[in-house]
C-alpha atoms as a PDB file:
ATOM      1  CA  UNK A   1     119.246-139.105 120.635  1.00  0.00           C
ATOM      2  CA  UNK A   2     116.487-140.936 119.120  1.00  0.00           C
ATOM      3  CA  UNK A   3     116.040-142.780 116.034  1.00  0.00           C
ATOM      4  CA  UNK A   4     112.852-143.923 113.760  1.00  0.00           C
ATOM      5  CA  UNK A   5     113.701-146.061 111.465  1.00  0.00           C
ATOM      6  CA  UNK A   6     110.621-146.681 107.871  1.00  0.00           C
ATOM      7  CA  UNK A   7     110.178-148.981 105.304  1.00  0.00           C
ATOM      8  CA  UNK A   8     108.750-147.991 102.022  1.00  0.00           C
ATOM      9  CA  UNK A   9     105.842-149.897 100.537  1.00  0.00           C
ATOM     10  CA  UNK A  10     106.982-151.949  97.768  1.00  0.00           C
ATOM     11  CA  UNK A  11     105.580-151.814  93.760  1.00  0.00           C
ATOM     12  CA  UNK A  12     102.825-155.024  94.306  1.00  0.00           C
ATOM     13  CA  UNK A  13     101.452-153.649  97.877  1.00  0.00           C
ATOM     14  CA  UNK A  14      98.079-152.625  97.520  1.00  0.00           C
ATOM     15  CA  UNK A  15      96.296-149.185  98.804  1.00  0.00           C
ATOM     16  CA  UNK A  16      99.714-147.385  97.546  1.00  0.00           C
ATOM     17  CA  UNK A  17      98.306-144.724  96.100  1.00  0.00           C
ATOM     18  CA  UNK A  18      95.401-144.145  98.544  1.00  0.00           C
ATOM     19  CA  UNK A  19      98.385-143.937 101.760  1.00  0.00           C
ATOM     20  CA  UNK A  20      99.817-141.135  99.434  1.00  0.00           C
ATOM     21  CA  UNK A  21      97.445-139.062  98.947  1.00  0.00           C
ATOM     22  CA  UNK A  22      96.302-139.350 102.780  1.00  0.00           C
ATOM     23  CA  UNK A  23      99.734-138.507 103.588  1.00  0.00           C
ATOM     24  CA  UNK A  24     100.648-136.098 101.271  1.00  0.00           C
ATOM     25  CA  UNK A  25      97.687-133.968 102.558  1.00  0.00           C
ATOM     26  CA  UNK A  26      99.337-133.693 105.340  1.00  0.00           C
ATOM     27  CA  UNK A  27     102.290-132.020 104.438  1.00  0.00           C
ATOM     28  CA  UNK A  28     102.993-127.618 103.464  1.00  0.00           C
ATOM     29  CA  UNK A  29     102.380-126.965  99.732  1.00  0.00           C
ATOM     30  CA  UNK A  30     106.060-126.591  99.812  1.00  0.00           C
ATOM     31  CA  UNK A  31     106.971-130.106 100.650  1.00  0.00           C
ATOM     32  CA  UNK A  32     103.790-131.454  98.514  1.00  0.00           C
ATOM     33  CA  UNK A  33     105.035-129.506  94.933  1.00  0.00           C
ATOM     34  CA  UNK A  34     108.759-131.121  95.699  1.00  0.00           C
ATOM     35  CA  UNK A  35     107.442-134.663  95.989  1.00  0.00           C
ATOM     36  CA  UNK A  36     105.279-134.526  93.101  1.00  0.00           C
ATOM     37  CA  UNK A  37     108.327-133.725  90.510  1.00  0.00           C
ATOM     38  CA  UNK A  38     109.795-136.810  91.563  1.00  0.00           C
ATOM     39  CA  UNK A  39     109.289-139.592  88.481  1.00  0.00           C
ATOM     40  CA  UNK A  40     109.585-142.697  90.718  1.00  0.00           C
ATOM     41  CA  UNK A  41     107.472-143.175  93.285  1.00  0.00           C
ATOM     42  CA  UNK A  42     110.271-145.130  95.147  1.00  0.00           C
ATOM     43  CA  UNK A  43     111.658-141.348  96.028  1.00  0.00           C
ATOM     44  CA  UNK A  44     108.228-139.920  96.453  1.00  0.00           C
ATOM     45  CA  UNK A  45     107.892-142.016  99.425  1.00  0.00           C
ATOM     46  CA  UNK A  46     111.424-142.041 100.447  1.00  0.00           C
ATOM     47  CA  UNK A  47     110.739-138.101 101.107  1.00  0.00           C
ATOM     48  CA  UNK A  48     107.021-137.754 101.971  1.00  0.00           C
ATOM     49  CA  UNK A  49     108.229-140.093 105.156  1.00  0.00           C
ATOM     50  CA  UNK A  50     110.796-138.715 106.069  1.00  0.00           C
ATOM     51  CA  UNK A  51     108.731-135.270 106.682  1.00  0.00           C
ATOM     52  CA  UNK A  52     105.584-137.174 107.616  1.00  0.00           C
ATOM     53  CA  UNK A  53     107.936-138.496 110.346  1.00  0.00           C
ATOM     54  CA  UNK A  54     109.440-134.891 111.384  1.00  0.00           C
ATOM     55  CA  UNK A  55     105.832-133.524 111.496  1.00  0.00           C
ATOM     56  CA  UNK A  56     104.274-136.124 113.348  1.00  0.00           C
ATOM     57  CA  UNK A  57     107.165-135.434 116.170  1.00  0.00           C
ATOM     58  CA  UNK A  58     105.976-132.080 116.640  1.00  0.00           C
ATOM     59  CA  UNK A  59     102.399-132.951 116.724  1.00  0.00           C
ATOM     60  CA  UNK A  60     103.358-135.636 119.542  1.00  0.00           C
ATOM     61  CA  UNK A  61     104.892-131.848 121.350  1.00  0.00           C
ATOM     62  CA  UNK A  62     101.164-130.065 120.485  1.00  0.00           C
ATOM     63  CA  UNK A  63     102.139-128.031 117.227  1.00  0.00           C
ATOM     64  CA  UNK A  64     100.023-128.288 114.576  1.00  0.00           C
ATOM     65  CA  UNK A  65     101.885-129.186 110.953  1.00  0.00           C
ATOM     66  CA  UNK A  66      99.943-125.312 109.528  1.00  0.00           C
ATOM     67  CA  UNK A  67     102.221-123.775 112.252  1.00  0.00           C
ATOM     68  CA  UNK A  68     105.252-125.274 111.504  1.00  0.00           C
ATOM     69  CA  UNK A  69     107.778-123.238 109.091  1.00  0.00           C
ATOM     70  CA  UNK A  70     109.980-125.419 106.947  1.00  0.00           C
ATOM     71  CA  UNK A  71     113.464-123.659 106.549  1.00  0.00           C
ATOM     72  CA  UNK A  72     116.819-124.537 104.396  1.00  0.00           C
ATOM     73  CA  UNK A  73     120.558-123.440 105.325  1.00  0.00           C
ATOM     74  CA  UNK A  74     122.615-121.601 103.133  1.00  0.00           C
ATOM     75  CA  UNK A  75     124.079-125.050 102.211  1.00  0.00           C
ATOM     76  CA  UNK A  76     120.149-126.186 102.355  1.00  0.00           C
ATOM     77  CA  UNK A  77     119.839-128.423 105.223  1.00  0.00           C
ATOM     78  CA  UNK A  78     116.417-128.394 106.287  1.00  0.00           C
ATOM     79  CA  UNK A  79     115.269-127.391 109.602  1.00  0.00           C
ATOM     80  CA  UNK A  80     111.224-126.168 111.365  1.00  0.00           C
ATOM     81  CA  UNK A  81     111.059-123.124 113.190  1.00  0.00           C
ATOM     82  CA  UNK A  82     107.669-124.176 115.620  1.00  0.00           C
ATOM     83  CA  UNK A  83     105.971-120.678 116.039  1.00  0.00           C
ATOM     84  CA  UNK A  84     106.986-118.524 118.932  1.00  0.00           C
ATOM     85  CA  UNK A  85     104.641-119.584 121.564  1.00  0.00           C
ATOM     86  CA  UNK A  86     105.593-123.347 121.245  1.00  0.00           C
ATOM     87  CA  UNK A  87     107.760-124.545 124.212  1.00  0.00           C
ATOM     88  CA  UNK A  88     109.800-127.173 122.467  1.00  0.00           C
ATOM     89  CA  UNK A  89     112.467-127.449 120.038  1.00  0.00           C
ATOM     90  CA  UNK A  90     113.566-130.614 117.584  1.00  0.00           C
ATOM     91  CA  UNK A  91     116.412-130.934 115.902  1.00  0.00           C
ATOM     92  CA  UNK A  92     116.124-133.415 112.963  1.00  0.00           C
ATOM     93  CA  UNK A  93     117.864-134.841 109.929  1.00  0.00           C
ATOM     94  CA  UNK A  94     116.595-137.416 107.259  1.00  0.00           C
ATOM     95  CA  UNK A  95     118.372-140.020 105.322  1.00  0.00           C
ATOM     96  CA  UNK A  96     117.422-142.589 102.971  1.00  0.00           C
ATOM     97  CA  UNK A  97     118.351-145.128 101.050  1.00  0.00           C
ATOM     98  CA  UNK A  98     117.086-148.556  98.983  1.00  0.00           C
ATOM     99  CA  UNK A  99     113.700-149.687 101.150  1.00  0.00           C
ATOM    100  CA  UNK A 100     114.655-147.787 104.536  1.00  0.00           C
ATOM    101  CA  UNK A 101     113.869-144.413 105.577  1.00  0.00           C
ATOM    102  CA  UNK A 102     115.968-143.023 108.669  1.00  0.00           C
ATOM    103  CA  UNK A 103     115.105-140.042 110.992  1.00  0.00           C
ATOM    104  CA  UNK A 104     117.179-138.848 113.844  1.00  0.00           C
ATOM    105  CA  UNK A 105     116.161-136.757 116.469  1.00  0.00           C
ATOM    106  CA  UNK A 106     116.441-134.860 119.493  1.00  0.00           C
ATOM    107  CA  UNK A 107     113.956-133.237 121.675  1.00  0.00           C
ATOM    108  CA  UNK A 108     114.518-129.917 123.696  1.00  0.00           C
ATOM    109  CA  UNK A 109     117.714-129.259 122.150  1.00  0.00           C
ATOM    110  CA  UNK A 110     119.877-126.342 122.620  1.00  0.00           C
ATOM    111  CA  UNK A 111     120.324-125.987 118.666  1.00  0.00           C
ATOM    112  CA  UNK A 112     117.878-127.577 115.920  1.00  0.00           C
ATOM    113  CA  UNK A 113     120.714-127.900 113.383  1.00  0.00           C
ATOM    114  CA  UNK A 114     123.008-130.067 115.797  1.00  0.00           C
ATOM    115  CA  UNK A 115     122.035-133.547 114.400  1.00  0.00           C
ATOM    116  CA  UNK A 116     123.407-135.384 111.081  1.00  0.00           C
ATOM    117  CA  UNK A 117     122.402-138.836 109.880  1.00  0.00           C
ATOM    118  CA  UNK A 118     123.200-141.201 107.044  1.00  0.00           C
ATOM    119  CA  UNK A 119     122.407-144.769 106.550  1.00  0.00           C
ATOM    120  CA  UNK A 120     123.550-146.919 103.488  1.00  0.00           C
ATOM    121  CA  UNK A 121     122.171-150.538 101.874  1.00  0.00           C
ATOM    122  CA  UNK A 122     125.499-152.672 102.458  1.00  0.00           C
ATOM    123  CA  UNK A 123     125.729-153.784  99.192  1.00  0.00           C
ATOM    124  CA  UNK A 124     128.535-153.278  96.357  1.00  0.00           C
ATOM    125  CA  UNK A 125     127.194-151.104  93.664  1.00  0.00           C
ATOM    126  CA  UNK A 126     126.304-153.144  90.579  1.00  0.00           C
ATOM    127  CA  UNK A 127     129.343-154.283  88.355  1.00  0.00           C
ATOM    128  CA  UNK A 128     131.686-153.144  90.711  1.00  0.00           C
ATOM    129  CA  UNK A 129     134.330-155.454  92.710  1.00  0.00           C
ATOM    130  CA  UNK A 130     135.616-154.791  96.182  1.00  0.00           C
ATOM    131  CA  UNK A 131     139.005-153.326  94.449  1.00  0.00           C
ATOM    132  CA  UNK A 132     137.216-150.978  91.946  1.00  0.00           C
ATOM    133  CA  UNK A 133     134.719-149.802  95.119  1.00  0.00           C
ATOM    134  CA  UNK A 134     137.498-148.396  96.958  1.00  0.00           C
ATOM    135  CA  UNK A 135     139.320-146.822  93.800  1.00  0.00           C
ATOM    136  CA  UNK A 136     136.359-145.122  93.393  1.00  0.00           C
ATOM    137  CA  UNK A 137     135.993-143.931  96.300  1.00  0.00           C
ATOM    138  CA  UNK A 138     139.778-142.820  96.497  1.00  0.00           C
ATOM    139  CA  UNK A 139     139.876-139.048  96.008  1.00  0.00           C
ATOM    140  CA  UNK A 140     137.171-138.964  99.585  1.00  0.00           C
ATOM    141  CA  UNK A 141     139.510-140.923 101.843  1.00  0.00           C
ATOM    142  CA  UNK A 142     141.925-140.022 104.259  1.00  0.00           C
ATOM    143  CA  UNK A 143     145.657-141.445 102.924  1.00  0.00           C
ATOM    144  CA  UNK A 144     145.485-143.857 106.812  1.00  0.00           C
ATOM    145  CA  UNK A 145     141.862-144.751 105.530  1.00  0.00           C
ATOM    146  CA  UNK A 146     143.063-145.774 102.187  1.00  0.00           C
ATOM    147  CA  UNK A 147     145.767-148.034 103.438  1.00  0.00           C
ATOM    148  CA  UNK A 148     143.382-149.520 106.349  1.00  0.00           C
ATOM    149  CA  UNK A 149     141.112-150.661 103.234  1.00  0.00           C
ATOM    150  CA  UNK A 150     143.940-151.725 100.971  1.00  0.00           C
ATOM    151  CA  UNK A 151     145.353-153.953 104.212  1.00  0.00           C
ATOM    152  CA  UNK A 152     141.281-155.354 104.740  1.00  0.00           C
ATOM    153  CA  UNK A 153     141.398-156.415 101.563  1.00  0.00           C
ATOM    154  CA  UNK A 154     144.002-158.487 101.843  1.00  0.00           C
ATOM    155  CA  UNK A 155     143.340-159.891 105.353  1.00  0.00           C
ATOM    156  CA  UNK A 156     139.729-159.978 105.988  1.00  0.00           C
ATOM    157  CA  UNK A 157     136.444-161.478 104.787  1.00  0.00           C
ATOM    158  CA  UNK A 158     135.167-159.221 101.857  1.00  0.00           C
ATOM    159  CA  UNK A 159     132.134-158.913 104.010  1.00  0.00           C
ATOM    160  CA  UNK A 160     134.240-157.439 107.130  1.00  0.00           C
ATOM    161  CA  UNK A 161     135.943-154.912 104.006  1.00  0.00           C
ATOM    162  CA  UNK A 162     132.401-154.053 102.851  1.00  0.00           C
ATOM    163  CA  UNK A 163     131.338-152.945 106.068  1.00  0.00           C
ATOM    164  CA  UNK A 164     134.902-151.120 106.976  1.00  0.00           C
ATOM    165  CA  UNK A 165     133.835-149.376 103.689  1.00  0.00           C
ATOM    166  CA  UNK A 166     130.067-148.658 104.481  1.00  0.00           C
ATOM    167  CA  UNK A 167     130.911-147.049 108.513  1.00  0.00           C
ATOM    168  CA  UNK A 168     133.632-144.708 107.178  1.00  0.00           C
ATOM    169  CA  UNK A 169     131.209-143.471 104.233  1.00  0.00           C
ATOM    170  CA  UNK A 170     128.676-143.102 106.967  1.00  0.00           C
ATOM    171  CA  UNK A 171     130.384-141.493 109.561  1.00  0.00           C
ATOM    172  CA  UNK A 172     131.508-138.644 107.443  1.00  0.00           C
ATOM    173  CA  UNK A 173     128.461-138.564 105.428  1.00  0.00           C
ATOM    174  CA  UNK A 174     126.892-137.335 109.206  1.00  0.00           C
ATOM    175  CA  UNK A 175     129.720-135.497 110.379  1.00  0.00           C
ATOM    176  CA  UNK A 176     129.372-133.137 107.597  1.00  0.00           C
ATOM    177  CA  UNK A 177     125.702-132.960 107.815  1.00  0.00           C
ATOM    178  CA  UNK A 178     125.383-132.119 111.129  1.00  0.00           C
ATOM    179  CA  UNK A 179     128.058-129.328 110.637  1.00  0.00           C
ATOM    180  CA  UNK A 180     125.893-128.333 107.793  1.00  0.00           C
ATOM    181  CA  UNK A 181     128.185-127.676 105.194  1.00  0.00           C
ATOM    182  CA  UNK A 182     127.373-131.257 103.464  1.00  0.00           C
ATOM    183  CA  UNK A 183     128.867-131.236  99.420  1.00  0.00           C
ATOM    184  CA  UNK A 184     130.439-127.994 100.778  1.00  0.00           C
ATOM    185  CA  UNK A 185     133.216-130.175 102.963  1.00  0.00           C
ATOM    186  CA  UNK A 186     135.636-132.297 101.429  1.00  0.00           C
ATOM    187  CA  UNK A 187     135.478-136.230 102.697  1.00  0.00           C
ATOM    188  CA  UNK A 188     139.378-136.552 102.785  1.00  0.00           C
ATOM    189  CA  UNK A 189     139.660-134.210 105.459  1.00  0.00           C
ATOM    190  CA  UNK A 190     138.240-136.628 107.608  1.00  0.00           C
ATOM    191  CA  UNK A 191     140.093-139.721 108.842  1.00  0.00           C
ATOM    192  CA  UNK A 192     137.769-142.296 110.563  1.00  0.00           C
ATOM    193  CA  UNK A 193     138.839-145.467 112.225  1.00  0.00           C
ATOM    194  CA  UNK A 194     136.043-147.515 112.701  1.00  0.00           C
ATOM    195  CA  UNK A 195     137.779-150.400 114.665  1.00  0.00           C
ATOM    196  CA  UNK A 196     139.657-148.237 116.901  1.00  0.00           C
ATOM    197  CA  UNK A 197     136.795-145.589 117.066  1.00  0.00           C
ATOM    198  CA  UNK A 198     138.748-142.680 116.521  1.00  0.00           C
ATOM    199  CA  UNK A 199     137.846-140.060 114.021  1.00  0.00           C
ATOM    200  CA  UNK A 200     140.170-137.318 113.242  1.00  0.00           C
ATOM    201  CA  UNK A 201     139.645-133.867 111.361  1.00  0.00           C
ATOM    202  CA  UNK A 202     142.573-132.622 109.349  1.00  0.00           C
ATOM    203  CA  UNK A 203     145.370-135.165 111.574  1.00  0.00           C
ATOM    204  CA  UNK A 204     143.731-133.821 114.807  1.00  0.00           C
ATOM    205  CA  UNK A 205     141.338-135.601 117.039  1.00  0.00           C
ATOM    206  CA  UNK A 206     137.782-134.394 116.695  1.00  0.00           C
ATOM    207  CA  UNK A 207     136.038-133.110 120.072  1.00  0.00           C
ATOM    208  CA  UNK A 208     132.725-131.883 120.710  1.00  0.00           C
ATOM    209  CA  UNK A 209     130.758-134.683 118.838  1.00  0.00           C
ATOM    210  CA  UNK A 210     128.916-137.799 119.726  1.00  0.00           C
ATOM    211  CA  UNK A 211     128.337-140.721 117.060  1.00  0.00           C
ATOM    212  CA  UNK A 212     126.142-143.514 117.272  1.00  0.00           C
ATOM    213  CA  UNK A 213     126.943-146.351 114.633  1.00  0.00           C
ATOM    214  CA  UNK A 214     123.920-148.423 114.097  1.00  0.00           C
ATOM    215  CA  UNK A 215     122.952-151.464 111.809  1.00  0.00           C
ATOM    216  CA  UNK A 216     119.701-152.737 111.100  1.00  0.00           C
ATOM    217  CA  UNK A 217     118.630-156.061 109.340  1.00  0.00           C
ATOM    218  CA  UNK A 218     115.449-155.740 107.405  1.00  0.00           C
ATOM    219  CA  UNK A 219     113.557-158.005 106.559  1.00  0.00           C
ATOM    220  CA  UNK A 220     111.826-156.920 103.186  1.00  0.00           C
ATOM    221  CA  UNK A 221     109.177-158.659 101.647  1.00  0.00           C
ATOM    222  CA  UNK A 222     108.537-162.301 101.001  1.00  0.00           C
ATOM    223  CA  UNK A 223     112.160-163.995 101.978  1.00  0.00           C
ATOM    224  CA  UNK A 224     114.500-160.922 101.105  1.00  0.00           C
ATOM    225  CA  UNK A 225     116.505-159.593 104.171  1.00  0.00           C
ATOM    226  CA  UNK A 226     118.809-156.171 103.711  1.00  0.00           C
ATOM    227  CA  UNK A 227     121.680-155.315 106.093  1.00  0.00           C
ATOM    228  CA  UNK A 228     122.097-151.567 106.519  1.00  0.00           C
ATOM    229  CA  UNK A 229     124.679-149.205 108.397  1.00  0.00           C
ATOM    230  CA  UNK A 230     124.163-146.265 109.389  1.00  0.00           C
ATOM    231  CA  UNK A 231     125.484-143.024 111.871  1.00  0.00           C
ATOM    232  CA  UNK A 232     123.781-140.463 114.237  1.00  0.00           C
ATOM    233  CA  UNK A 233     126.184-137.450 114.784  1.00  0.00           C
ATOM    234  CA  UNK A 234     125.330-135.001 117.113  1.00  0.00           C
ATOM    235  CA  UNK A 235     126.958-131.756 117.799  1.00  0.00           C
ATOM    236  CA  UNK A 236     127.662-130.344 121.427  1.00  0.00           C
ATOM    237  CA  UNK A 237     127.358-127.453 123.035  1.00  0.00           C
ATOM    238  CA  UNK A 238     130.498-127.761 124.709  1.00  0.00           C
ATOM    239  CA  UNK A 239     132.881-128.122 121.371  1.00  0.00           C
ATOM    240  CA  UNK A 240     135.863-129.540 124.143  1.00  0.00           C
ATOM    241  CA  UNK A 241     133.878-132.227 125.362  1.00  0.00           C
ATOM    242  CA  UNK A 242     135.369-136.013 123.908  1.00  0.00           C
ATOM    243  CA  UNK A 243     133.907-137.398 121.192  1.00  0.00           C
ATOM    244  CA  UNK A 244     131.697-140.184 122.415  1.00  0.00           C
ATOM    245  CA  UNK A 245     130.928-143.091 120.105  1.00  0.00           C
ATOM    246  CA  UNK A 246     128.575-146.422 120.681  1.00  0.00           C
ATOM    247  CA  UNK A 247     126.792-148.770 118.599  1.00  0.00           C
ATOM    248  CA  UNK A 248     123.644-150.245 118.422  1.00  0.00           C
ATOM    249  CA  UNK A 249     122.626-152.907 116.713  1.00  0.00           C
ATOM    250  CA  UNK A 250     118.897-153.742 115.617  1.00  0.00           C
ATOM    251  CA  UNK A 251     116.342-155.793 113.870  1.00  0.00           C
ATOM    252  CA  UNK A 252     113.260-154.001 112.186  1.00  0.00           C
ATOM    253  CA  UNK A 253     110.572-154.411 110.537  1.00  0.00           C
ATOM    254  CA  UNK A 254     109.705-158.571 111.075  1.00  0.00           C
ATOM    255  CA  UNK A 255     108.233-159.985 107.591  1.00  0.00           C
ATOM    256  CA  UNK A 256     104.984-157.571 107.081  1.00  0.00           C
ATOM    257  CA  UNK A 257     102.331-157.291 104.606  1.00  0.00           C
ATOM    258  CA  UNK A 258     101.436-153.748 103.378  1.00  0.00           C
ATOM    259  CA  UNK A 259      97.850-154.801 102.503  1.00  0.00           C
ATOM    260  CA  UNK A 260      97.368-155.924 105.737  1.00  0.00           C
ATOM    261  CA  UNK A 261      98.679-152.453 107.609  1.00  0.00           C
ATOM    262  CA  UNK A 262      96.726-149.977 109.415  1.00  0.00           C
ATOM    263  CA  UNK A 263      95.302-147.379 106.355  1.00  0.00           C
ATOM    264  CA  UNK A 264      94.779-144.511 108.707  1.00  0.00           C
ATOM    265  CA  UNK A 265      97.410-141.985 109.399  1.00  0.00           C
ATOM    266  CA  UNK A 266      97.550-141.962 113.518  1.00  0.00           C
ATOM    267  CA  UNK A 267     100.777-141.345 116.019  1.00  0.00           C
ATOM    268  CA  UNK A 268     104.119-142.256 116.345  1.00  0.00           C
ATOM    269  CA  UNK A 269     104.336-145.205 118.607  1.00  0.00           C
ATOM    270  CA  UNK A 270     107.490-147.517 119.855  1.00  0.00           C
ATOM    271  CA  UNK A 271     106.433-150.149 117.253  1.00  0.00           C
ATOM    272  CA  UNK A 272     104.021-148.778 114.987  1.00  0.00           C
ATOM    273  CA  UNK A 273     103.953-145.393 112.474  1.00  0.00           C
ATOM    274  CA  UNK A 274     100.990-144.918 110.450  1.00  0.00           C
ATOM    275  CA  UNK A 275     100.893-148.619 110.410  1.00  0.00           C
ATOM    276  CA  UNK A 276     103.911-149.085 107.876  1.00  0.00           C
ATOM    277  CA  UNK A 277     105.587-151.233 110.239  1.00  0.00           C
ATOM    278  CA  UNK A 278     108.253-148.357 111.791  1.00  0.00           C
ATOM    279  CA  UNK A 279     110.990-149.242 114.568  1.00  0.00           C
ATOM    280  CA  UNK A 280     112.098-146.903 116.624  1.00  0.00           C
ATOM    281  CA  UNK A 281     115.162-146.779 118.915  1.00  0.00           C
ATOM    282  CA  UNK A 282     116.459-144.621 121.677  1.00  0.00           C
ATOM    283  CA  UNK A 283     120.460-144.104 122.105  1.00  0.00           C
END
């Protein structure tokens, strides 16, 4: 499993709109018409890398974006068909949030819809406390997740709560997109223990699955650095097979300068995608 990891350019960057355009070009009417309706161009970008990313991995396999077909689930998770002749498959899923722009993936897999990703800014949502967080979040946890938060809070550093908070989100955020049912599942049905790394579907252990927790610190512009969390879940073929689960922890995207990146849309590289200062990681 593979991850790329984006930044989106930031309001004061210069050649913003010319890197649209160049990208969006680039893209199936489809995919172009969707990112136009969006009013801030904060989500524009979020999306148009996200699928810049996915098409770019098929180019790097020799198929061309104009013979890729862009498909939706019944639950409309998003997935390419590469035309018949093509001897490679990709599974793929996007996630985004604040600056970052996440893409996992998975070459030559037996299934393209076997991959789910999410990845959060670990930050308490504005005028919100710790307490009021998890009461929100209530009617989505498990009744052992609930009381594993409730005993954080009263024995750990609200940092080390935050976090517990952020890798349970995460981890069934993915689980239920790489089932593909997404909204369509209901959270508290899942019971994840990120300490012990156990996760548990309706009070019996999940097989099957492999999760990869990651966190990434980002340094933004000027002096501003973001700490994000995020999960990879990927669905086997064998559905008996223990659930595997490892971490990775990273650092991307070293203070950068968008006026100062590559303009021209290239290749993905290890350090480098289109020149907007990507990381990429392999699990």
């Amino acid at each position: 499993m593979h991850l790329i990891i984006a930044p989106i350019p930031t309001d004061d960057e210069q050649h913003w709109d010319k890197l649209f355009e160049q990208g969006l070009a680039r893209l199936d009417e489809a995919s172009r018409t969707k990112i136009k309706r969006y009013h801030r161009k904060e989500d524009a970008w979020r999306t148009l890398l996200g699928r810049l990313i996915v098409v770019t991995l098929f180019a790097t396999k020799g198929v061309k974006r104009e013979d890729l077909s862009l498909c939706f689930t019944s639950s409309n998770k998003p997935f390419i068909l590469p035309p018949e002749a093509a001897d490679t498959r990709i599974a793929f899923n996007i996630s985004h949030d604040h600056m970052l722009v996440v893409v996992g993936y998975e070459t030559d897999t037996y299934d393209e819809l076997c991959l789910g990703v999410d990845m959060m800014h670990v930050k308490l949502p504005q005028d919100t406390t710790l307490e009021s967080f998890i009461d929100i979040l209530t009617d989505s946890l498990s009744p052992k997740e609930l009381d594993d938060l409730r005993s954080s809070l009263k024995k750990d550093p609200p940092g080390a709560t935050l976090k517990h908070i952020f890798w349970i989100w995460t981890f069934k955020e993915a689980y239920t997109k790489a089932i593909g049912q997404g909204l369509g599942f209901e959270l508290n049905r899942i019971s994840v223990d990120p300490s012990a790394l156990t996760i548990q579907i309706d009070g019996s252990t999940l097989t099957g699955y492999e999760f990869m927790m990651f966190e990434v610190k980002f340094h933004g512009p000027g002096s501003d650095i973001q700490n994000y969390q995020g999960v990879l879940a990927k669905r086997l073929k064998d559905n008996k097979t223990p659930v595997r689960i490892r971490r990775k922890i990273g650092e991307w995207g070293e203070p950068y300068r968008w006026a100062d990146s590559v303009t021209t849309w290239g290749v993905v590289t290890q350090t480098k995608y289109y020149g907007l200062g990507l990381g990429q990681t392999d699990f």
